[in-house]
Protein backbone atom coordinates (compact mmCIF):
# COMPACT_ATOMS: atom_id res chain seq x y z
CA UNK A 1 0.00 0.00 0.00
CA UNK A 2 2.98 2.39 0.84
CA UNK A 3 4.02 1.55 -2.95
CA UNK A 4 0.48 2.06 -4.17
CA UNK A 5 0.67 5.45 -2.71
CA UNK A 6 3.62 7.09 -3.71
CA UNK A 7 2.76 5.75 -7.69
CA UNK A 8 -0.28 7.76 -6.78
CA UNK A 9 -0.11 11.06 -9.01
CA UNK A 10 -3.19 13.44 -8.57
CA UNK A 11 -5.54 13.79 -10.17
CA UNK A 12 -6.28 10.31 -10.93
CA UNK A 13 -7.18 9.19 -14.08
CA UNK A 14 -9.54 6.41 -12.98
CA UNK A 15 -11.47 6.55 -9.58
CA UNK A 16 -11.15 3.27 -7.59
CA UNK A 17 -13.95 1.88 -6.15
CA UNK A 18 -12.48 -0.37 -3.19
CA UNK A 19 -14.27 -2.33 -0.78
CA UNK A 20 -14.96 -0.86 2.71
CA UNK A 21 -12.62 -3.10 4.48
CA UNK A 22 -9.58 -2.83 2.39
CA UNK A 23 -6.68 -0.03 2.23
CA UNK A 24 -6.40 2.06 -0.36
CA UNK A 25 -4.75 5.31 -1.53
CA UNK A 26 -7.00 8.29 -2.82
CA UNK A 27 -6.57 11.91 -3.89
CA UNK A 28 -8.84 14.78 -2.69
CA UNK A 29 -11.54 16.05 -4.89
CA UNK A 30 -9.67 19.06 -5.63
CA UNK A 31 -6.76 17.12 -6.40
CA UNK A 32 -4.37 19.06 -4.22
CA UNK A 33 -4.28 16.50 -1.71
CA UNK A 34 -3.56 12.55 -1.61
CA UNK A 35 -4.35 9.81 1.40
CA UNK A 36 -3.32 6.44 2.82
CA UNK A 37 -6.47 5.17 4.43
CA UNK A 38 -7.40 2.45 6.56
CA UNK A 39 -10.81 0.57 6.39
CA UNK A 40 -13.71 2.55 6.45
CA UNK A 41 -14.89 1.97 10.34
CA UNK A 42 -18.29 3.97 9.63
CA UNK A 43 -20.25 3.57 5.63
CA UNK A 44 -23.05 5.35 4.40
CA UNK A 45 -25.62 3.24 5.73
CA UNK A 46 -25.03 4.22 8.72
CA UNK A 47 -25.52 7.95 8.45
CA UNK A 48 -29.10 8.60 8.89
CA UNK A 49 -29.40 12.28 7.36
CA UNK A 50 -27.31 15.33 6.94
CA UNK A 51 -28.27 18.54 6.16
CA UNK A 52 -26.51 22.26 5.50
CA UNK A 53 -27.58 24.70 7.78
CA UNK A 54 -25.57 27.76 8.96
CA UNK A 55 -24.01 27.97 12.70
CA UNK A 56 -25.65 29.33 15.58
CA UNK A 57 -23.90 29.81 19.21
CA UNK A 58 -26.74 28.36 21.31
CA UNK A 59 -27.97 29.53 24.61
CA UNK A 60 -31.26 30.78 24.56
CA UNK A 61 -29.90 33.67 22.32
CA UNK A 62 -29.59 30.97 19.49
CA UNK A 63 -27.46 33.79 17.09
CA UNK A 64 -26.55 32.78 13.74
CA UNK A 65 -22.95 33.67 13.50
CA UNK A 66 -23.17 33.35 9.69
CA UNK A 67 -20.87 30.34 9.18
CA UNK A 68 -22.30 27.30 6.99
CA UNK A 69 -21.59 24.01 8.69
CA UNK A 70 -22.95 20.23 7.59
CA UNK A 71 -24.93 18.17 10.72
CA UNK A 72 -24.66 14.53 10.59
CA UNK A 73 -26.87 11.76 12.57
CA UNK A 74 -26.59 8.28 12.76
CA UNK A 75 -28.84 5.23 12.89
CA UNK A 76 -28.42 3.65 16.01
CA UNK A 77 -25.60 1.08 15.11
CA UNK A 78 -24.07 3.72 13.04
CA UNK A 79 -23.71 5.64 16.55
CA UNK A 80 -22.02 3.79 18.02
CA UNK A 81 -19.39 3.01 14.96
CA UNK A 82 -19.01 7.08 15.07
CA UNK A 83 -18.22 7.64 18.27
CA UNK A 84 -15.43 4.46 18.70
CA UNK A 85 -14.16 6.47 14.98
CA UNK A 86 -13.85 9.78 17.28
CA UNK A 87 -12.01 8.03 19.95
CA UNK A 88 -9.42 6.64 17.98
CA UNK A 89 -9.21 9.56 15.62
CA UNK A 90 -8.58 12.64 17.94
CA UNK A 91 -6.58 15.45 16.17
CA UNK A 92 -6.35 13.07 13.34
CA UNK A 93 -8.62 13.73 9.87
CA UNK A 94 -11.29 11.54 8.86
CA UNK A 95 -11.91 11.07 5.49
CA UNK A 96 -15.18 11.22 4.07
CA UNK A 97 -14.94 9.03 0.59
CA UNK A 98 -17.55 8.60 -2.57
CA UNK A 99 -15.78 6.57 -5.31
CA UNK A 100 -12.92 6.62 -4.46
CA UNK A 101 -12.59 10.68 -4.00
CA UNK A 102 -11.75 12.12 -0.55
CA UNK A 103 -14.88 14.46 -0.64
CA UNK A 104 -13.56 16.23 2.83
CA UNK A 105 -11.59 15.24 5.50
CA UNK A 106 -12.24 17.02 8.60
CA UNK A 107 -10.21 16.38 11.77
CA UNK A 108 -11.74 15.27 14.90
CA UNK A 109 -12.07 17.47 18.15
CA UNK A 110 -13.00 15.42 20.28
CA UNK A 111 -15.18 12.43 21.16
CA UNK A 112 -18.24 12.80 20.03
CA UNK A 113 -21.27 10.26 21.82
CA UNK A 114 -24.28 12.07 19.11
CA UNK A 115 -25.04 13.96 16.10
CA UNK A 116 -21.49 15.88 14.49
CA UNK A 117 -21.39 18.85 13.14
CA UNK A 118 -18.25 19.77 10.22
CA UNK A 119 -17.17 23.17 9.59
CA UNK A 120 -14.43 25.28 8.13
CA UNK A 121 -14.14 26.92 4.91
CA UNK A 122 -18.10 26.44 3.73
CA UNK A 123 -19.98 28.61 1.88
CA UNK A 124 -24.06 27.35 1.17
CA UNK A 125 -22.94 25.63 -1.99
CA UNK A 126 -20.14 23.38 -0.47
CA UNK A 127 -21.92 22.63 2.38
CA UNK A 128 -25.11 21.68 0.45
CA UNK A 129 -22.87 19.30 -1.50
CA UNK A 130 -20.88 17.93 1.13
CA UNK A 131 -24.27 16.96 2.87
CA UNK A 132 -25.88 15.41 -0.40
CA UNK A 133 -23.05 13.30 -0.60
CA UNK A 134 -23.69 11.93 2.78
CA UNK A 135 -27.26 11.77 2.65
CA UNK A 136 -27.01 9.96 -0.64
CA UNK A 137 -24.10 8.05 -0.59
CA UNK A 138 -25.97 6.80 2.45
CA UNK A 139 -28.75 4.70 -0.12
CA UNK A 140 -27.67 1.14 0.02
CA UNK A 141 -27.80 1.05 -3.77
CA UNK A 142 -26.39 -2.19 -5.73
CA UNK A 143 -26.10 -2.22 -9.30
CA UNK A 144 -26.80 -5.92 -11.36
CA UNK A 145 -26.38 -6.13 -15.06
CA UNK A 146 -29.68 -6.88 -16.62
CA UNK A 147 -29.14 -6.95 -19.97
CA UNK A 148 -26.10 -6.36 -22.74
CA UNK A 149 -26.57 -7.32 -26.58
CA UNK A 150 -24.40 -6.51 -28.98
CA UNK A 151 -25.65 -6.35 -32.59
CA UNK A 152 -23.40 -5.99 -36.04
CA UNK A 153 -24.70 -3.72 -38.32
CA UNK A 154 -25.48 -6.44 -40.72
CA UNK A 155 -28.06 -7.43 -37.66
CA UNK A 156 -29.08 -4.24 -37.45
CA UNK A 157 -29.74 -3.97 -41.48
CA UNK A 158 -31.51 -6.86 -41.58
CA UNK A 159 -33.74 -5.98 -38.55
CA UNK A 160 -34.69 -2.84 -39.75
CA UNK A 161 -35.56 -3.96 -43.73
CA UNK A 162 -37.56 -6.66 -41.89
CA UNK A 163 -39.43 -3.95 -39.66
CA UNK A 164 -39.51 -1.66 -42.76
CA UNK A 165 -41.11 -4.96 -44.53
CA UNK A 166 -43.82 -5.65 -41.73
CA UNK A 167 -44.99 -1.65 -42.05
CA UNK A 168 -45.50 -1.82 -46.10
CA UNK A 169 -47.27 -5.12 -45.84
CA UNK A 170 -49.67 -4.22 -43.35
CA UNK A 171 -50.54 -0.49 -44.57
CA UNK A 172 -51.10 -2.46 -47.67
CA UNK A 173 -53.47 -4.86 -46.10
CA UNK A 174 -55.23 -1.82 -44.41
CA UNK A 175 -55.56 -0.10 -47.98
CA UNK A 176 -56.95 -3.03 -49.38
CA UNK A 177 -59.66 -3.57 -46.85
CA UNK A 178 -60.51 0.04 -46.49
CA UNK A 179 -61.20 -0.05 -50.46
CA UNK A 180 -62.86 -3.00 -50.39
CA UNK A 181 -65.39 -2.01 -47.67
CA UNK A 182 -65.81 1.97 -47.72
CA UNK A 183 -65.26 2.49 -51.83
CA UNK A 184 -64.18 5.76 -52.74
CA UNK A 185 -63.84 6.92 -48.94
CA UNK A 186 -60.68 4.94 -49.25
CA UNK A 187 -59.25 7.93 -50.21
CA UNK A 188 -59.28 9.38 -47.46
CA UNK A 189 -57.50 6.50 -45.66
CA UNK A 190 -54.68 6.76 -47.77
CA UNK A 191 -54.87 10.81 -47.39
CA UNK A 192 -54.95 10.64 -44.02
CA UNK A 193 -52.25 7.69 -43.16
CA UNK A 194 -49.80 9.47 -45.83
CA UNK A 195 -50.24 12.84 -43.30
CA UNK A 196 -49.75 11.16 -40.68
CA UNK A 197 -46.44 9.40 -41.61
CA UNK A 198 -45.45 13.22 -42.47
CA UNK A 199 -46.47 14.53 -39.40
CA UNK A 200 -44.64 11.68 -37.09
CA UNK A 201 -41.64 11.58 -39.33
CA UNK A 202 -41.31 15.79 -39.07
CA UNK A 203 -41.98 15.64 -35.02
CA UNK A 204 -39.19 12.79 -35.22
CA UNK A 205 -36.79 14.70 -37.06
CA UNK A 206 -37.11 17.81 -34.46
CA UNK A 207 -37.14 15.48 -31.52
CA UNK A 208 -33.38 14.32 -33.01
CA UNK A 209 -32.56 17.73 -33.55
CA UNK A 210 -33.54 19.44 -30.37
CA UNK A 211 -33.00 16.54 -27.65
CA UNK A 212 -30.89 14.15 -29.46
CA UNK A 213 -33.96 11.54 -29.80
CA UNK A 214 -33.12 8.33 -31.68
CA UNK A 215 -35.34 5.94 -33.35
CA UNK A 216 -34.47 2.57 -32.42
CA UNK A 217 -35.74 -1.16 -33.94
CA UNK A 218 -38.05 -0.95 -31.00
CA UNK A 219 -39.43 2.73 -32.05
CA UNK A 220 -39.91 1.24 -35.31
CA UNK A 221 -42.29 -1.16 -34.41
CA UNK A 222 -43.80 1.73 -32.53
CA UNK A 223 -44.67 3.41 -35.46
CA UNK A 224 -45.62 -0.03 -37.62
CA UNK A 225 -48.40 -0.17 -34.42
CA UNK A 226 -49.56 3.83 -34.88
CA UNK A 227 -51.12 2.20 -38.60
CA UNK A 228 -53.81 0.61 -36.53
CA UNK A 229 -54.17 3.27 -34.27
CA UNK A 230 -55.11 5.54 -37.02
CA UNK A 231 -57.23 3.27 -38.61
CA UNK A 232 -59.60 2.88 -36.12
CA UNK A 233 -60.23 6.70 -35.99
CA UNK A 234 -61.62 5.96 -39.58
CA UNK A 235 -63.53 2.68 -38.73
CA UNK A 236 -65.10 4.10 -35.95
CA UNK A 237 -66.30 7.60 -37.65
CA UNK A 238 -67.45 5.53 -40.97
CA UNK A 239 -69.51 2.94 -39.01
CA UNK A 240 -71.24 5.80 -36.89
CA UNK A 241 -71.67 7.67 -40.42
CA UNK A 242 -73.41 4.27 -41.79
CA UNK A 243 -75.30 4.12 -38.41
CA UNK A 244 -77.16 7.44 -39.11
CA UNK A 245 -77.87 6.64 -43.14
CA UNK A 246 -79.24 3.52 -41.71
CA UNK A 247 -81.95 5.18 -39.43
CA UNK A 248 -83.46 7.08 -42.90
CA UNK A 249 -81.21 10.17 -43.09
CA UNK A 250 -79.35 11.99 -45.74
CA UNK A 251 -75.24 11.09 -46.28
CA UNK A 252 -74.33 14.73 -45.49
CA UNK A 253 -76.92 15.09 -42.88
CA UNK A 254 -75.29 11.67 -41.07
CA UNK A 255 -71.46 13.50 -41.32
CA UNK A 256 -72.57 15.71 -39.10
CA UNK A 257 -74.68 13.92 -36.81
CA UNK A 258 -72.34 11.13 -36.63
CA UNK A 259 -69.23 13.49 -35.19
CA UNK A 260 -70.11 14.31 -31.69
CA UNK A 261 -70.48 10.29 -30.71
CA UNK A 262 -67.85 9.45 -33.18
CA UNK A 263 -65.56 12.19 -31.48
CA UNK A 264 -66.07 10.73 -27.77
CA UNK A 265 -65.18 7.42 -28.59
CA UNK A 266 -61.96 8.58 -30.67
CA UNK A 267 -61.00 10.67 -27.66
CA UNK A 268 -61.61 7.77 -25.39
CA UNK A 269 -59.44 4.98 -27.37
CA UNK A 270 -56.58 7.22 -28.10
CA UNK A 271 -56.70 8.65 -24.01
CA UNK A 272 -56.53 4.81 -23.00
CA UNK A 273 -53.74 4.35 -25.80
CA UNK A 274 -51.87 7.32 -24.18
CA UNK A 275 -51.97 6.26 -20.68
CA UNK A 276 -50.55 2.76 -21.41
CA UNK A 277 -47.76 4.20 -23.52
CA UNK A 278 -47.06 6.43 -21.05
CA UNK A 279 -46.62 4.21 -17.93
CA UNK A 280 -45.20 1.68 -20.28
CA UNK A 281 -42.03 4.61 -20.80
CA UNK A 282 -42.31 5.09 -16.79
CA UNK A 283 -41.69 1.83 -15.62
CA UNK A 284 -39.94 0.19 -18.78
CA UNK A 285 -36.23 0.24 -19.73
CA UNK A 286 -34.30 -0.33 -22.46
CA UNK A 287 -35.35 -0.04 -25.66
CA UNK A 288 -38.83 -0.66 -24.70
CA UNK A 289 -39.01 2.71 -23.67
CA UNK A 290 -38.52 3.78 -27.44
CA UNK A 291 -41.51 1.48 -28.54
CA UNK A 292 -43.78 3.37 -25.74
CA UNK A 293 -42.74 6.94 -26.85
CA UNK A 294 -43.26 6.21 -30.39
CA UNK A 295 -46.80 4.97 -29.75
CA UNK A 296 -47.69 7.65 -27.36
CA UNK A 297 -45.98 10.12 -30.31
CA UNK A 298 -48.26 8.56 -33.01
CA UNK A 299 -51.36 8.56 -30.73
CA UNK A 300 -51.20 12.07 -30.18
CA UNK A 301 -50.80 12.82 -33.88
CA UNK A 302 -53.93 10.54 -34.61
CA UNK A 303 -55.81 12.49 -32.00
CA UNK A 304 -54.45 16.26 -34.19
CA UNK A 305 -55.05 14.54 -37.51
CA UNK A 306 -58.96 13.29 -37.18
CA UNK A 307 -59.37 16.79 -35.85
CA UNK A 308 -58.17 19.07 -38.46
CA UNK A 309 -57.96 16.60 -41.57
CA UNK A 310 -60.29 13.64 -41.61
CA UNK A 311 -63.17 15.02 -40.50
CA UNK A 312 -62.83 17.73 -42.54
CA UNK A 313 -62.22 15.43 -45.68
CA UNK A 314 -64.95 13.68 -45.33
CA UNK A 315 -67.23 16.77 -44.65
CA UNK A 316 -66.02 18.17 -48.04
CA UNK A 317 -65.90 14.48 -50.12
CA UNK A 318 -70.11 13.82 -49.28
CA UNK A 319 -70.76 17.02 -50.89
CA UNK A 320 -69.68 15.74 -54.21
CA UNK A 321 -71.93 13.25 -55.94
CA UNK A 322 -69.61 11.00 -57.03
CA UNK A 323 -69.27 9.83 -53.12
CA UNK A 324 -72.88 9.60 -52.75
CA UNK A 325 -73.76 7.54 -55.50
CA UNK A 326 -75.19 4.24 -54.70
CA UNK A 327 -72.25 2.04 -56.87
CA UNK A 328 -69.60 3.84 -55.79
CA UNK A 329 -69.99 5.38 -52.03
CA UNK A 330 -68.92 3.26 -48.97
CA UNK A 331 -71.58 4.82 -46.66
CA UNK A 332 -74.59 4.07 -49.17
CA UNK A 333 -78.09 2.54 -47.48
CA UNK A 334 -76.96 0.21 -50.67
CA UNK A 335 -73.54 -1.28 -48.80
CA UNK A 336 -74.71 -0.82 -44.90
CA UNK A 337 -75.64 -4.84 -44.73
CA UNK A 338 -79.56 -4.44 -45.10
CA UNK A 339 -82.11 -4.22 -48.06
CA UNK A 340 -81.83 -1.53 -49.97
CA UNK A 341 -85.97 -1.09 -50.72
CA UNK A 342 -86.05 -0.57 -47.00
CA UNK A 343 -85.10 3.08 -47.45
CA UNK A 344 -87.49 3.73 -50.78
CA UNK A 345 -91.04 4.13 -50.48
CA UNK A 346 -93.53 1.73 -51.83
CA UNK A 347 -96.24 1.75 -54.28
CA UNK A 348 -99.15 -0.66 -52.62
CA UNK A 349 -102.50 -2.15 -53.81
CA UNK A 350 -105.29 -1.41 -51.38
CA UNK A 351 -108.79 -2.44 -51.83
CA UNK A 352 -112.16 -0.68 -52.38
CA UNK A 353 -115.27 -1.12 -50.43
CA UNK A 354 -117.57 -3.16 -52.71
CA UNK A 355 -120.30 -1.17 -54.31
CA UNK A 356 -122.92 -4.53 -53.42
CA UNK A 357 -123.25 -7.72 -52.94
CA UNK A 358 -121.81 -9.82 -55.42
CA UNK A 359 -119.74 -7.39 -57.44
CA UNK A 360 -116.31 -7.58 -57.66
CA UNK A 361 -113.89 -5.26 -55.45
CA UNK A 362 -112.64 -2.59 -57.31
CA UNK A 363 -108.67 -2.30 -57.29
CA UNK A 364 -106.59 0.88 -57.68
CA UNK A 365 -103.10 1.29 -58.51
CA UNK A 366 -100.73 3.86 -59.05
CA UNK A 367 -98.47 4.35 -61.79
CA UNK A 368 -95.49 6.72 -62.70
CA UNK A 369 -95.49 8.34 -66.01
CA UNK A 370 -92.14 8.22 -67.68
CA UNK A 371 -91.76 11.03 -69.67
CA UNK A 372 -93.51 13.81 -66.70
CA UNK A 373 -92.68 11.97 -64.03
CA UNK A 374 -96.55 12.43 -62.52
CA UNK A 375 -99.06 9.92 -61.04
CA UNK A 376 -101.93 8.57 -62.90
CA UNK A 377 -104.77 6.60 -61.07
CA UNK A 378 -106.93 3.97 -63.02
């Protein structure tokens, strides 16, 4: 140890974190300063609290004299460890170390059976910091490696074409099926999933360039996820629009009757989505964290996008006829599942009251005329 310490040039490049109950040679944190020390006879789980306060000179006066100073107490074993330490250590200095760094070494006065109290050359800022390190240093913390992977950046490559992959197949599939069920209203699927892959990708981009935010594998499939996010949005507002033509009214009458219950359930899927991505980034590490702020990004742009694009959309599409006509328009009485004849009215036979008995009943019907379009009875 005698060798280790005269090697010992401060400041040291690399702080040593000994055990408690070995020797070992240290420098002062200001580097002006380097120590042989014996085994720590008192650790930090033994101090109970510390705290930076200034001086007073007691009595019943109690005056501040203006002089920061740090008060330690002990836990009860602690104590006792403290005041055998100030027995054996009067007029001597007693290091206080956190990895490996002398943070202060103060010398002892005298035997001291309670709480101590350090001074000397304090200002508020030193002492504060001299007491957080022995209030903290004080946690019993003990760090385990979870988890270390490695991956090559031929891994990496193929990871991400495959998560690139995944996304393209299944915004496909969700193309396909909104054509195939909603028509022409497609369109605004595509419309709105091609503004919101602008509007993540931008907030991404300023996330890198304003907090250093990176998109990991996990982030990807994040943002693979946010496709089915936002295409619920469009499910539910279509279905309630379908809901309305099926009770009788108009398609542009239903777009706007259908909002307010289509908005509350929007709200309340993407509020549920928000709160599990957000305790999800609370609790998780990793790169599970990435996935959860990805999701929680893309929910909040689904919430801003139905808002100020899709509804809108679809207010202004319904106005033109094309998206109302019965071959072509996804929210037709035609395409909601029931009879279409149900929403026309019907021409019926009734029958007359018989002039007498034995004469046949007298039957009226109603035709249309073809070229004006008026009634005729017969």
């Amino acid at each position: 140890m005698q060798k280790k310490y005269d090697a010992l040039v401060c400041p040291e490049k690399v702080h040593t974190t000994d055990a408690p109950a070995d020797w070992t040679a240290a420098c002062s944190k200001d580097n002006t300063t380097k120590y042989l020390l014996m085994p720590a006879s008192v650790i930090g789980t033994d101090v109970k609290t510390a705290q930076a306060q200034l001086q007073t000179t007691g009595g019943t006066a109690n005056v501040s004299t203006g002089q920061w100073v740090v008060s330690v107490s002990f836990t009860g074993s602690g104590q006792k460890k403290f005041t055998k330490l100030t027995e054996d250590t009067i007029n001597k200095p007693v290091a206080i170390v956190l990895d490996g760094v002398v943070q202060s070494a103060p010398v002892t006065n005298e035997r001291i059976p309670g709480d101590a109290s350090i001074s000397g050359s304090f200002n508020q800022s030193s002492a504060e910091d001299l007491a957080n390190v022995l209030k903290y240093g004080a946690l019993p913390l003990a760090f385990e490696k979870s988890q270390a992977e490695s991956i090559s950046p031929t891994l990496g490559h193929s990871e991400l074409r495959g998560g690139l992959l995944a996304l393209v197949i299944g915004l496909g599939l969700v193309i396909l099926y909104s054509f195939f069920y909603y028509r022409l209203l497609g369109v605004v699927v595509i419309a709105s999933l091609a503004v919101s892959g602008l509007l993540v990708y931008a907030t991404v981009c300023l996330l890198g360039s304003a907090i250093g935010f990176t998109l990991t594998l996990a982030g990807i499939a994040g943002l693979i996820l946010s496709v089915g996010v936002t295409a619920d949005s469009f499910v539910v507002y279509f279905e309630r629009i379908k809901d309305e033509v099926r009770e009788g009214r108009t398609i542009g009458h239903a777009v706007e009757r259908a909002w307010p219950a289509a908005r509350r359930t929007i709200l309340s899927a993407d509020t549920v989505s928000f709160l599990a991505a957000a305790v999800l980034y609370i609790v998780s590490i990793g790169s599970v964290r990435g996935f959860a702020f990805t999701l929680g990004l893309s929910t909040l742009s689904d919430v801003v996008l139905v808002f100020i694009f899709t509804r809108p959309l679809v207010t202004l599409l319904v106005r033109l006829r094309l998206f109302t006509s019965p071959r072509w328009s996804g929210l037709n009485p035609s395409n909601r599942g029931g009879p279409l004849a149900a929403a026309r009215p019907r021409l019926a036979r009734r029958a007359a009251p018989a002039d007498g008995p034995g004469s046949p009943p007298e039957t009226a019907t109603a035709r249309v005329g073809r070229s004006t379009g008026q009634k005729r009875e017969s």
